[in-house]
Protein backbone atom coordinates (compact mmCIF):
# COMPACT_ATOMS: atom_id res chain seq x y z
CA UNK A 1 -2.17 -65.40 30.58
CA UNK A 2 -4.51 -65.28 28.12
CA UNK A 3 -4.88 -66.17 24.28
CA UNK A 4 -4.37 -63.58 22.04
CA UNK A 5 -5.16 -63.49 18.13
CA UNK A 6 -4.86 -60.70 15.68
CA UNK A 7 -6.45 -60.07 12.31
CA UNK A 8 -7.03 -56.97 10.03
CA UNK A 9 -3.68 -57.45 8.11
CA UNK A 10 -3.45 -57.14 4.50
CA UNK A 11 -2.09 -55.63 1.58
CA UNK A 12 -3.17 -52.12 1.22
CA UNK A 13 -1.74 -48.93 -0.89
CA UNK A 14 0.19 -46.03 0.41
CA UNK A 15 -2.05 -43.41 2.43
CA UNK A 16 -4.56 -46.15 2.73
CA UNK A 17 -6.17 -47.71 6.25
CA UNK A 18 -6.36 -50.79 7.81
CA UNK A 19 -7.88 -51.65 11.06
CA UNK A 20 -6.43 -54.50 13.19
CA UNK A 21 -7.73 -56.17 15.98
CA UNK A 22 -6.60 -58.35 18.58
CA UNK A 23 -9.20 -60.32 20.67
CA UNK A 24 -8.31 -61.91 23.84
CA UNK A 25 -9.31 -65.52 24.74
CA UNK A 26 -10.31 -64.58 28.41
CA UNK A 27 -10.90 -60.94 30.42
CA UNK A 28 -9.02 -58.35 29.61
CA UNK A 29 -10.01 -55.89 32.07
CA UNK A 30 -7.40 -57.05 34.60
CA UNK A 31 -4.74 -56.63 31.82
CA UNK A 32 -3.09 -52.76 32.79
CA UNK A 33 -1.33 -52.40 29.67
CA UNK A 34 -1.78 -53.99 26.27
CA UNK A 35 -0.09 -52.44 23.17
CA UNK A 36 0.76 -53.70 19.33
CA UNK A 37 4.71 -54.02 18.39
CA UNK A 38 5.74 -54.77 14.56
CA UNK A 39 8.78 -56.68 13.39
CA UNK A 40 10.33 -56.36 9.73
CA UNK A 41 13.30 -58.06 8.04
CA UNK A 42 16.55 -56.02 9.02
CA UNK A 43 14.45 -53.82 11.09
CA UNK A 44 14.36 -53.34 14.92
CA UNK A 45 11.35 -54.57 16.94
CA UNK A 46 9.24 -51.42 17.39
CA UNK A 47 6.36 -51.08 20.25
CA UNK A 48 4.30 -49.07 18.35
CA UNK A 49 1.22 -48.34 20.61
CA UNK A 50 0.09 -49.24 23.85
CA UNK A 51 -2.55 -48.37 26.04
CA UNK A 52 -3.61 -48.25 29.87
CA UNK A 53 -6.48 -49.55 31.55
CA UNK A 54 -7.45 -46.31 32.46
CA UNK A 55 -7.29 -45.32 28.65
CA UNK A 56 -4.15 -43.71 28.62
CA UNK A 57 -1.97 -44.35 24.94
CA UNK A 58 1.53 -44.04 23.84
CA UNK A 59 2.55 -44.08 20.33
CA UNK A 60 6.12 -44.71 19.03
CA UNK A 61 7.25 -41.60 17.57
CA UNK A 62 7.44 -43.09 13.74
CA UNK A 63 3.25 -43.76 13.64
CA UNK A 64 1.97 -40.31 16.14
CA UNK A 65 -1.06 -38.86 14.41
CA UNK A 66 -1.48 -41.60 12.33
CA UNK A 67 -2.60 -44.43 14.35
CA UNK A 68 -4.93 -44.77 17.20
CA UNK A 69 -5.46 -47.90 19.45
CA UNK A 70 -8.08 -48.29 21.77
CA UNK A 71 -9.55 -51.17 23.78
CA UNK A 72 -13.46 -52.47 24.47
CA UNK A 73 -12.91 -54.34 27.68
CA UNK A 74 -16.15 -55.29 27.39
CA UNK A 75 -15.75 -57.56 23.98
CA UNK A 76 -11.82 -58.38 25.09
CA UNK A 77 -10.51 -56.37 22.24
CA UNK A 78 -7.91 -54.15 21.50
CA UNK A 79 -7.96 -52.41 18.31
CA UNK A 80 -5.13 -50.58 16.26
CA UNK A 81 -6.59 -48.07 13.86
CA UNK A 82 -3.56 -46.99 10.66
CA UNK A 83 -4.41 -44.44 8.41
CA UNK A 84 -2.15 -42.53 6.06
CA UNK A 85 -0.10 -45.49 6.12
CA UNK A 86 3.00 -45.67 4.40
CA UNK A 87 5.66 -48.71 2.75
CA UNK A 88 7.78 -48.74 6.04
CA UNK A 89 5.06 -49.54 7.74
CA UNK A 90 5.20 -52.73 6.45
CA UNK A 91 5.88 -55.49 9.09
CA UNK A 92 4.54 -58.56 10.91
CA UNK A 93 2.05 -56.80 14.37
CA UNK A 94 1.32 -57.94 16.66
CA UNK A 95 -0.42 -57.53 20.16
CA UNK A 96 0.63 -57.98 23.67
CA UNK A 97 -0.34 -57.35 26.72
CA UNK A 98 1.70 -57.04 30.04
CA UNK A 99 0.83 -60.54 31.36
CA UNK A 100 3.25 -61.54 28.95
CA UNK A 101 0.70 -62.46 26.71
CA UNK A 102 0.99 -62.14 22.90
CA UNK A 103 -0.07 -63.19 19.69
CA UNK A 104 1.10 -64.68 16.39
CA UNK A 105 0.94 -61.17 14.97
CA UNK A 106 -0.99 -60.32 11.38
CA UNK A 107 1.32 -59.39 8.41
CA UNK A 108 0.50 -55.57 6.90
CA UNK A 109 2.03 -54.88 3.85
CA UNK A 110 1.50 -51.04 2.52
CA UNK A 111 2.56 -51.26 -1.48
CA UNK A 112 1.47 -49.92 -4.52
């Protein structure tokens, strides 16, 4: 398994974007399938995005066309671009990857 540590969170308005990342203390290019999931107070745990080695992505239904992840195997990094982001996206992400590797998440709050 390997490390894994998020940042990007923050406190942004509605329809604004954050970026998150989630950088890996060792290689992730053995990792198939690493992915973000978000947990909120009274809310089900929600995988919202994951992605394959071989680039292919899956986005929960409640975030399609507005967030994109990606990964840079070559900097151990998997990213999670929001945009048009909206208050019930509000939660604690964060990343895993299917070593059973994951992180202490990064809290996004979307508020005016």
């Amino acid at each position: 398994q390997v490390e894994l540590v998020e940042s990007g969170g923050g406190l942004v308005q509605p329809g604004g974007s954050l970026r998150l990342s989630c950088e890996a203390s060792g290689s992730i290019s053995s990792i198939d399938t690493m992915g973000w999931y978000r947990e909120a107070p009274g809310k089900q745990r929600e995988v919202v995005a994951a992605i394959s080695s071989g680039g292919t992505t899956n986005y929960a239904d409640s975030v399609k066309g507005r967030f994109t992840i990606s990964r840079d195997n070559g900097k151990n990094t998997v990213y999670l671009q929001m945009n048009s982001l909206k208050p019930e996206d509000t939660a604690n992400y964060y990343c895993i990857a299917d070593d059973g590797s994951w992180g202490q998440g990064t809290q996004v709050t979307v508020s005016s």
